[in-house]
C-alpha atoms as a PDB file:
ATOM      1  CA  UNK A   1       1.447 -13.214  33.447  1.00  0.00           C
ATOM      2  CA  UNK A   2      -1.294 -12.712  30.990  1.00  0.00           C
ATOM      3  CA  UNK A   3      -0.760  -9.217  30.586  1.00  0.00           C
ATOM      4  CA  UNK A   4       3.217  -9.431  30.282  1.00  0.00           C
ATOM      5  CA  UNK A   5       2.168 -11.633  27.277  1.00  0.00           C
ATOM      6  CA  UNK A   6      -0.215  -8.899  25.786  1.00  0.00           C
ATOM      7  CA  UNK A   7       2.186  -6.312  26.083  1.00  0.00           C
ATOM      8  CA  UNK A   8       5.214  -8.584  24.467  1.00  0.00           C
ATOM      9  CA  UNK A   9       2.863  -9.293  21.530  1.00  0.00           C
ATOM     10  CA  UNK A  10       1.653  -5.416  21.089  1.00  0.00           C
ATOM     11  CA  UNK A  11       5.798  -4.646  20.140  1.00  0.00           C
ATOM     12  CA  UNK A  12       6.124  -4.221  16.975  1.00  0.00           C
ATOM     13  CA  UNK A  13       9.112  -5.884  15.132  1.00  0.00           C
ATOM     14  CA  UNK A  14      11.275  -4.538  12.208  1.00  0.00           C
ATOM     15  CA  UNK A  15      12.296  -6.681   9.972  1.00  0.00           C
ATOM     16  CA  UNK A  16      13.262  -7.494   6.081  1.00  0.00           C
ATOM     17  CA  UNK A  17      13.217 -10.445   3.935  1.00  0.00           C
ATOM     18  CA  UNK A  18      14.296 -11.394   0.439  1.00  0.00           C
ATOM     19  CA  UNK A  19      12.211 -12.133  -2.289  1.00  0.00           C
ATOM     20  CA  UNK A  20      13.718 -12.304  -5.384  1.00  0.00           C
ATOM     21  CA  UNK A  21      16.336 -10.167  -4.973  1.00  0.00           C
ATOM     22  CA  UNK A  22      14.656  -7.530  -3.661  1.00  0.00           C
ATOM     23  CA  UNK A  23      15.418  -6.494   0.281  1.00  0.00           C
ATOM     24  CA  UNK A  24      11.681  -6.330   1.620  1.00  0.00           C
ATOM     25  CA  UNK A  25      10.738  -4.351   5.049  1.00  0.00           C
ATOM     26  CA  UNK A  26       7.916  -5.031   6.997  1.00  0.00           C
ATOM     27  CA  UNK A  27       6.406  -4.336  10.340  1.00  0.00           C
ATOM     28  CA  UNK A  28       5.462  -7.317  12.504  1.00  0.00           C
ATOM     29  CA  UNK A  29       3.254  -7.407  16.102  1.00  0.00           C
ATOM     30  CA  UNK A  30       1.092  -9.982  17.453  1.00  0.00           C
ATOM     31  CA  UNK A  31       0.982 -13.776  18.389  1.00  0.00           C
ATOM     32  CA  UNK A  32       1.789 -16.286  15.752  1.00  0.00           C
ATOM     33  CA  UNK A  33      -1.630 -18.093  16.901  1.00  0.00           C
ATOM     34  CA  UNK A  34      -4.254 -15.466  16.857  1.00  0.00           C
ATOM     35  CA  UNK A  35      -5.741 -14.413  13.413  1.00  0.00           C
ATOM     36  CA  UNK A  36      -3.718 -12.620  10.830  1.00  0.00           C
ATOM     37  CA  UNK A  37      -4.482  -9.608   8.849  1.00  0.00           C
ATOM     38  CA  UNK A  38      -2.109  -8.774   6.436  1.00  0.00           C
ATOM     39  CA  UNK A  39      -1.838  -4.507   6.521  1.00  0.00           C
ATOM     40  CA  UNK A  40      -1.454  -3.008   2.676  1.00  0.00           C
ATOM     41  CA  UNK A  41      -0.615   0.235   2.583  1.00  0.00           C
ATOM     42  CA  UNK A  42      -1.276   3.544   0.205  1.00  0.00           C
ATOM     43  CA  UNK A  43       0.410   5.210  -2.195  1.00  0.00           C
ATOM     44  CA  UNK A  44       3.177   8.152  -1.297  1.00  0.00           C
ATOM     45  CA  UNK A  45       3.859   6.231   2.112  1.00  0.00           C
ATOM     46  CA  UNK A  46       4.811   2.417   3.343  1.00  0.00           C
ATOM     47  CA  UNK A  47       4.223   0.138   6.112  1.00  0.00           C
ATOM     48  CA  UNK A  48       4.657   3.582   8.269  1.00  0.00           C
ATOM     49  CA  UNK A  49       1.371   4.635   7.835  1.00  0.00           C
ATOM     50  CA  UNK A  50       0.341   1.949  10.137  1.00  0.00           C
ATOM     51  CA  UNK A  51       2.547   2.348  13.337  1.00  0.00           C
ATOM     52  CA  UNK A  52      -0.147   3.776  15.578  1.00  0.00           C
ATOM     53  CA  UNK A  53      -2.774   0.854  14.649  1.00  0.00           C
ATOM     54  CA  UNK A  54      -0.562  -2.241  14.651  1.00  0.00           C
ATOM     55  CA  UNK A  55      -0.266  -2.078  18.616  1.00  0.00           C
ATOM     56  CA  UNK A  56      -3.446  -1.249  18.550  1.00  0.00           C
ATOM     57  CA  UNK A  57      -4.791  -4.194  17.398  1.00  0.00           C
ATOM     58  CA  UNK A  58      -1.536  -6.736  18.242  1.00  0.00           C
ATOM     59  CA  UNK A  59      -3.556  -8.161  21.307  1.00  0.00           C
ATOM     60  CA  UNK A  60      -5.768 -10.134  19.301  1.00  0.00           C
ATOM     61  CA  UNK A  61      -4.398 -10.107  16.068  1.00  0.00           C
ATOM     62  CA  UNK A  62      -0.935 -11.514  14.243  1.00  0.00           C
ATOM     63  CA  UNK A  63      -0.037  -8.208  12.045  1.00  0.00           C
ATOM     64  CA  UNK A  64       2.021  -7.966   8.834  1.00  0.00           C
ATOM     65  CA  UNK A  65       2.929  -4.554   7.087  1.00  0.00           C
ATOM     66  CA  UNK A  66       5.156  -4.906   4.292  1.00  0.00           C
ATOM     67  CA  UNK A  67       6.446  -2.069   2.255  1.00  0.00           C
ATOM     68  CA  UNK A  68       5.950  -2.508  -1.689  1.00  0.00           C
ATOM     69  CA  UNK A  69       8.913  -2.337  -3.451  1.00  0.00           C
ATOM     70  CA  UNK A  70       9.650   1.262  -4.677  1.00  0.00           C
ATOM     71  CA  UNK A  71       8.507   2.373  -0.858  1.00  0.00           C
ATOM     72  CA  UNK A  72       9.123   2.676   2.818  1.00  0.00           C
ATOM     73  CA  UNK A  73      12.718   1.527   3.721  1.00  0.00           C
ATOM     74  CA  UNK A  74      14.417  -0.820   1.321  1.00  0.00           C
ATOM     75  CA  UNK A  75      14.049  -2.177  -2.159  1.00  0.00           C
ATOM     76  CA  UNK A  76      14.305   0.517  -4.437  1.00  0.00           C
ATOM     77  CA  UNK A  77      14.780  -0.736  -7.714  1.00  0.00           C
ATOM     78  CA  UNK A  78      15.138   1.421 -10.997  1.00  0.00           C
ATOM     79  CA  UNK A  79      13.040   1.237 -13.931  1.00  0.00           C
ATOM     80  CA  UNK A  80      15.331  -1.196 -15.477  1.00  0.00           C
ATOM     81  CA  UNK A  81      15.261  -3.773 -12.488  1.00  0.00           C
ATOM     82  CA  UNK A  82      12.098  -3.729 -11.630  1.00  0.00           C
ATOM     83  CA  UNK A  83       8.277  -3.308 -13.239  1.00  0.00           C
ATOM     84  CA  UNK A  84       6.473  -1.277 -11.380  1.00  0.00           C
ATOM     85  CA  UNK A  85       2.715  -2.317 -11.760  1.00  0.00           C
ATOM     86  CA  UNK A  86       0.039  -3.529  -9.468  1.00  0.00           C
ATOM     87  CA  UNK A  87       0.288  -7.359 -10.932  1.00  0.00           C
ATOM     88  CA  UNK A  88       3.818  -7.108 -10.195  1.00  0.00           C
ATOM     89  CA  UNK A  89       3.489  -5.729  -6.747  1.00  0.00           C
ATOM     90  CA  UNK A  90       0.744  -8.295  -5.760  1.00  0.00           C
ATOM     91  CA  UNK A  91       3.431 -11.052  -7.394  1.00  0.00           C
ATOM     92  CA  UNK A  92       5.709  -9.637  -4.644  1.00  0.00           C
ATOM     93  CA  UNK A  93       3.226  -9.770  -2.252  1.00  0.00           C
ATOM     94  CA  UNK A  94       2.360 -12.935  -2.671  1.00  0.00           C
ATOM     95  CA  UNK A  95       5.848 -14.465  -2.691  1.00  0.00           C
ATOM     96  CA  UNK A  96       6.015 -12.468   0.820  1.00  0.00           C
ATOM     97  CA  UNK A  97       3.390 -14.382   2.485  1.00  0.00           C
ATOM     98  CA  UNK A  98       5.088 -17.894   1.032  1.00  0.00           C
ATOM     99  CA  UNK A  99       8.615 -17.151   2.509  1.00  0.00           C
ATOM    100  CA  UNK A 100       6.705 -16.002   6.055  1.00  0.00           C
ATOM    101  CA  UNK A 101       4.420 -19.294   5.402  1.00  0.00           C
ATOM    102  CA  UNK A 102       1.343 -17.143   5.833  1.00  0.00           C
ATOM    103  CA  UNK A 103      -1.257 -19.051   4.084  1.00  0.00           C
ATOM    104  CA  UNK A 104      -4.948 -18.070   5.795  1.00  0.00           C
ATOM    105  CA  UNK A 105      -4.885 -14.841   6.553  1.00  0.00           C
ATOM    106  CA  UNK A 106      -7.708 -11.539   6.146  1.00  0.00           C
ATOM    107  CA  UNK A 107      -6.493  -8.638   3.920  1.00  0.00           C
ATOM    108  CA  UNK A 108      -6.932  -4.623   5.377  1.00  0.00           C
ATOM    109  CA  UNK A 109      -6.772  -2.342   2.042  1.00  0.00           C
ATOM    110  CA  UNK A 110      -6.299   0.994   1.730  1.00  0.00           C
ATOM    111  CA  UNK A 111      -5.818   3.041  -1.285  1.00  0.00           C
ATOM    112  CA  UNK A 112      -2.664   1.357  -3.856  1.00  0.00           C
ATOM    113  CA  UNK A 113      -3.785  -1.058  -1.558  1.00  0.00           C
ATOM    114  CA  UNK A 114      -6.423  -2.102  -2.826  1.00  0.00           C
ATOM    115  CA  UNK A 115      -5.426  -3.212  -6.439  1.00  0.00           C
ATOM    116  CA  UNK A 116      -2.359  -5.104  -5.143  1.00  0.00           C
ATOM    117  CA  UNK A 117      -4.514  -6.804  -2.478  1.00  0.00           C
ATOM    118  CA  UNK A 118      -7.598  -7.101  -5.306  1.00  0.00           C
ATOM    119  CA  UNK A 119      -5.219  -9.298  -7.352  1.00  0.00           C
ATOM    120  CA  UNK A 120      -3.557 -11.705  -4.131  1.00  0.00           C
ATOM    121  CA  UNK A 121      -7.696 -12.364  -3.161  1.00  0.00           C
ATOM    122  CA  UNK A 122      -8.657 -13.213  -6.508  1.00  0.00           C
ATOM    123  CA  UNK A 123      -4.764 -15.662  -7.307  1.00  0.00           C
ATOM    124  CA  UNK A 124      -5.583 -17.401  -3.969  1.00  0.00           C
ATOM    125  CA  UNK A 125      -9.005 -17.199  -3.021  1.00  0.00           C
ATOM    126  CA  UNK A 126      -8.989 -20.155  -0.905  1.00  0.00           C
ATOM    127  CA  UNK A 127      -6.293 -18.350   1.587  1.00  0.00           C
ATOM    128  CA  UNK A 128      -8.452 -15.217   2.395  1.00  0.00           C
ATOM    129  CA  UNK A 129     -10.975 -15.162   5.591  1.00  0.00           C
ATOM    130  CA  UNK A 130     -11.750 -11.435   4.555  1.00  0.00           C
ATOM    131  CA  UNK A 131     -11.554  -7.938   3.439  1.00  0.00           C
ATOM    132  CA  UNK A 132     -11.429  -5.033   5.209  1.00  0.00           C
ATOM    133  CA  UNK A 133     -11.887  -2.456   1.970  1.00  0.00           C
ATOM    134  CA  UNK A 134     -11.213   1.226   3.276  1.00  0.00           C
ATOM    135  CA  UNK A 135     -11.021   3.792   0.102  1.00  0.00           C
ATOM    136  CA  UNK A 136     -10.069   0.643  -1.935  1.00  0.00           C
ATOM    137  CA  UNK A 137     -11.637   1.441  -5.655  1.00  0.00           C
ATOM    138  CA  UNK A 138     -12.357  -1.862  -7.763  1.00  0.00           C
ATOM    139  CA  UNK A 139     -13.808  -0.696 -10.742  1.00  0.00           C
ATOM    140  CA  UNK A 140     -13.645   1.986 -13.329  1.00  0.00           C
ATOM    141  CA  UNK A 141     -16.316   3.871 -11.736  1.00  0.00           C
ATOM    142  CA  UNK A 142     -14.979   4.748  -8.924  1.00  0.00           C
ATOM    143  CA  UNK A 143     -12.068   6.542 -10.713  1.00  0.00           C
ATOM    144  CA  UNK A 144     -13.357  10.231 -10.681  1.00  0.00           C
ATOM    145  CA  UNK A 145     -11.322  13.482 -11.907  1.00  0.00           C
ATOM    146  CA  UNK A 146      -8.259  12.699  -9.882  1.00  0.00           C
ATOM    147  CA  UNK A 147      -7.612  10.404 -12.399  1.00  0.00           C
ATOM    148  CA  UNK A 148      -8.155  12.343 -15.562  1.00  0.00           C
ATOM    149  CA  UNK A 149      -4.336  13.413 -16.033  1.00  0.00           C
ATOM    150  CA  UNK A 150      -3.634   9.497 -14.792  1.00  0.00           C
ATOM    151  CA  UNK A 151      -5.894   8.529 -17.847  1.00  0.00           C
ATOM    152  CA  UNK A 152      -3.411  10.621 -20.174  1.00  0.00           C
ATOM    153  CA  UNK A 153      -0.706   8.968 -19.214  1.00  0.00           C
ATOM    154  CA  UNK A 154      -2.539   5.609 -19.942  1.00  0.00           C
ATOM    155  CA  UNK A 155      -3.123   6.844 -22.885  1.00  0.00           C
ATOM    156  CA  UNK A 156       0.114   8.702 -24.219  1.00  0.00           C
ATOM    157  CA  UNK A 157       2.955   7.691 -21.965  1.00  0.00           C
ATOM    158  CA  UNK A 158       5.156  10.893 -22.802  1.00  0.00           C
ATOM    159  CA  UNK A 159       7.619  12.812 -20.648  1.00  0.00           C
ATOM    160  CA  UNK A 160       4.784  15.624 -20.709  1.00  0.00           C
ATOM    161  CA  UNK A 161       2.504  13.709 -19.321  1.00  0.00           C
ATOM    162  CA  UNK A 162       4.414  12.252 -17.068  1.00  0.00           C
ATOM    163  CA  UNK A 163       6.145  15.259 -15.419  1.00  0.00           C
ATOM    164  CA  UNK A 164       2.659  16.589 -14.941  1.00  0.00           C
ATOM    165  CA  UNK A 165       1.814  13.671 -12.845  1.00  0.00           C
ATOM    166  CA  UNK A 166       5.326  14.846 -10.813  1.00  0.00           C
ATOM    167  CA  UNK A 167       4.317  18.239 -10.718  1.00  0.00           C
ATOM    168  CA  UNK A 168       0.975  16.926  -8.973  1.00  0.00           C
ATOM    169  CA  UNK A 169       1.731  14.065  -7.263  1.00  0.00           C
ATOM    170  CA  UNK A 170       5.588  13.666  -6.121  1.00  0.00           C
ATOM    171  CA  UNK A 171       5.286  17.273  -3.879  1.00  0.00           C
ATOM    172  CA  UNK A 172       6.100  18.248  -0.362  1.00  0.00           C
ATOM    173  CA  UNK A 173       2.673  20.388  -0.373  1.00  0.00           C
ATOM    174  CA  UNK A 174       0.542  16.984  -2.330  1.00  0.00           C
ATOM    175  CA  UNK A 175       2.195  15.158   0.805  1.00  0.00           C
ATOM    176  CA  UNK A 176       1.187  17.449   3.684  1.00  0.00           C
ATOM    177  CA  UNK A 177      -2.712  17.702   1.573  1.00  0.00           C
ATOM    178  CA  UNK A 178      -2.462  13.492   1.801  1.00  0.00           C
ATOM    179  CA  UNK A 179      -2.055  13.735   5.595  1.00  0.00           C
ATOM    180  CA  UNK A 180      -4.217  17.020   6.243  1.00  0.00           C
ATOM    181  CA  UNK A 181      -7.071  16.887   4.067  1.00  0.00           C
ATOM    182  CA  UNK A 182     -10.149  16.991   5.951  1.00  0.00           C
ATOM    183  CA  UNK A 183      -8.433  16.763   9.351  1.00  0.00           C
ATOM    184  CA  UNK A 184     -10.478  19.309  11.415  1.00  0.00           C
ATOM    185  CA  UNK A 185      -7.606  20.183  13.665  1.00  0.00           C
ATOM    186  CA  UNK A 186      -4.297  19.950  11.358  1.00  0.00           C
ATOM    187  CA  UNK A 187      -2.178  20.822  14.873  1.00  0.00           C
ATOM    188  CA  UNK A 188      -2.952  16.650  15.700  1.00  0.00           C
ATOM    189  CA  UNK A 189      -0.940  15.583  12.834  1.00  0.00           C
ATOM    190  CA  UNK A 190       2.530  15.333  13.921  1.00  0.00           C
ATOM    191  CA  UNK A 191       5.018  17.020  10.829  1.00  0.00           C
ATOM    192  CA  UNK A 192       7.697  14.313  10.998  1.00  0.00           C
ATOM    193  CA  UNK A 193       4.809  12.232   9.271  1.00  0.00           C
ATOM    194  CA  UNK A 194       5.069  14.004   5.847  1.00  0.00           C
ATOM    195  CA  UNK A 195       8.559  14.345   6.156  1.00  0.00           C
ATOM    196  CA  UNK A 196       8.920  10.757   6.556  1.00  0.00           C
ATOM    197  CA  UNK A 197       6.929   9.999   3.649  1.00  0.00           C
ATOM    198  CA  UNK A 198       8.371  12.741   1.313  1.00  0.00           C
ATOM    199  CA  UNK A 199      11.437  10.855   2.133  1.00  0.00           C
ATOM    200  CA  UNK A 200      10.472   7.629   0.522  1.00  0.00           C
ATOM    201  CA  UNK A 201      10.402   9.385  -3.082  1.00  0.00           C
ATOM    202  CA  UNK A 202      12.302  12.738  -2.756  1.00  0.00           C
ATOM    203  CA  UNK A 203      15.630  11.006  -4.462  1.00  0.00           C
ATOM    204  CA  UNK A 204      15.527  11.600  -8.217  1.00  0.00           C
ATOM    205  CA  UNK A 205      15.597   7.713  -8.876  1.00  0.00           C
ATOM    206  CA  UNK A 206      12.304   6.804  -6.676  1.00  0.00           C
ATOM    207  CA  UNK A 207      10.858  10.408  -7.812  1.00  0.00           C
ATOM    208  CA  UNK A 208      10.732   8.264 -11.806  1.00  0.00           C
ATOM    209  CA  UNK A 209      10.073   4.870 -10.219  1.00  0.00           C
ATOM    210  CA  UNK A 210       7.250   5.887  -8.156  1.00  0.00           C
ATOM    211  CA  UNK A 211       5.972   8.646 -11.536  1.00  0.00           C
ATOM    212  CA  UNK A 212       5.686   5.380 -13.635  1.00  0.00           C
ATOM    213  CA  UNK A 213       3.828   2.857 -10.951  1.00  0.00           C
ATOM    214  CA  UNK A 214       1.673   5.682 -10.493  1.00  0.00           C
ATOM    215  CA  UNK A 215       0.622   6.035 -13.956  1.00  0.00           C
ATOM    216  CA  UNK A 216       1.781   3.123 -15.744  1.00  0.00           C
ATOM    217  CA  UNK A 217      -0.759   0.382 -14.474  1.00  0.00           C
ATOM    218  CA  UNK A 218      -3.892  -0.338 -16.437  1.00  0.00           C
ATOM    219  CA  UNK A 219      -7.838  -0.144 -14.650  1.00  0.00           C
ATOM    220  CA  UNK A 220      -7.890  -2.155 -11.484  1.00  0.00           C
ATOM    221  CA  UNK A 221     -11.224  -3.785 -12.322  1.00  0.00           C
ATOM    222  CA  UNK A 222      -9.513  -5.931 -14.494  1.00  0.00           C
ATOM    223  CA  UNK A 223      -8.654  -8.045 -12.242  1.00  0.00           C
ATOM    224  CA  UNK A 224     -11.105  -8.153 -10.197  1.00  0.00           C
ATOM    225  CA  UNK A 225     -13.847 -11.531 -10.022  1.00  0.00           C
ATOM    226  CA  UNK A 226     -17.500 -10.942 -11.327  1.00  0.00           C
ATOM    227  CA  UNK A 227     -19.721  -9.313  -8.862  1.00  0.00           C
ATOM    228  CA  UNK A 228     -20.730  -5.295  -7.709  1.00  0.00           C
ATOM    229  CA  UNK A 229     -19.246  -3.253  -4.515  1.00  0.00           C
ATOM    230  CA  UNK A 230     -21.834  -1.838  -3.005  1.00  0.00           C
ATOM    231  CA  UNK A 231     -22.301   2.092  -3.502  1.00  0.00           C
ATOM    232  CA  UNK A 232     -20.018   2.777  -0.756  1.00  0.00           C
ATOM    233  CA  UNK A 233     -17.385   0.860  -2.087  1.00  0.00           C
ATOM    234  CA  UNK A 234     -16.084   2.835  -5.243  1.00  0.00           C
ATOM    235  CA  UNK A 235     -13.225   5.620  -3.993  1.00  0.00           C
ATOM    236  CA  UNK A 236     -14.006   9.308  -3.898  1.00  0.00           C
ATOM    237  CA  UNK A 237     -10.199  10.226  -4.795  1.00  0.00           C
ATOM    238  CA  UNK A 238      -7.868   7.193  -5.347  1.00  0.00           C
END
């Protein structure tokens, strides 16, 4: 009987919810009782990027994945509907975890991530058990060369600018580097996973929706409570 159990809560569920307006996907696995982690994903990708772990881990753990708005496979709002920055995202965030009524829960970062999930911690404090920080830069610091052209943009937010951060970012070859870079043995990673990430922005509208939430928002650290990371904490790329 007990295993039955296990292997009902290790299927994952695909669902949406409203919030605001906005027709938010998420990925669900795991009992209601056990401890929940709430699963933030990375920029150029969703909720996706965490099919293989979310059974994984669904035997002990209550699992959330939503997709940020902008992402994954729903609410794709244009420029005039929606703002895309990281205290906007985290706003959506949080009104997620009201409408589910998820109000203790431990947050997994990663990446975009990290500044979305930075800003739920530090709004509601009280409601987080832990962190689980993986490539999750908090400060200045931590933002190397990658960002340089990202700084310009900050800086001068001008169609130049920006389509350089297109040129860059919002490719099919920056996608396949995302999902290949350092891999020793590139055969293991399936193709159908850039191709289903290159199909979150490859649309002209999400192509200038995602260009602006990429660039747009101002240092994460600002956010962030008083107190250091230690020095494996800051991010090597993003």
């Amino acid at each position: 009987m007990s295993k039955t159990v296990n292997q009902e809560q290790r299927q994952t569920t695909h669902r949406s919810v409203n919030i605001d307006g906005l027709d938010i996907f998420y990925r669900e696995a795991g009992s209601a009782a056990a401890p929940m982690i709430l699963l933030l994903h990375g920029f150029l990708t969703s909720s996706h990027m965490f099919r293989n772990l979310i059974p994984k881990l669904a035997d002990r753990f209550h699992l959330v994945a939503p997709d940020y708005p902008g992402y994954g496979a729903r609410a794709n709002p244009g420029l005039d509907e929606f703002e895309y920055s990281f205290e906007n995202l985290a706003r959506v965030v949080e009104r997620f975890l009201e409408r589910l009524q998820i109000d203790r829960y431990s947050i997994y970062l990663v990446d975009y991530g990290a500044p979305v999930g930075y800003r739920v911690a530090a709004s509601h404090p009280e409601r987080v058990e832990s962190l689980i920080i993986q490539n999750g830069n908090a400060y200045e610091e931590g933002l190397q060369e990658f960002w340089n052209p990202i700084r310009m943009y900050w800086k001068e937010k001008t169609e130049q600018n920006a389509q350089v951060l297109r040129d860059s970012l919002l490719t099919i070859e920056a996608t396949k580097w995302q999902h290949t870079h350092g891999v020793r043995n590139v055969e293991t990673i399936a193709p159908d996973n850039c191709s289903t990430t290159s199909s979150c922005w490859i649309a002209p509208a999400t192509r200038t929706s995602r260009s602006s939430f990429s660039t747009a928002t101002e240092p994460t650290r600002r956010s962030i409570p008083s107190g250091r990371p230690t020095s494996d904490a800051t991010s090597h790329r993003h």
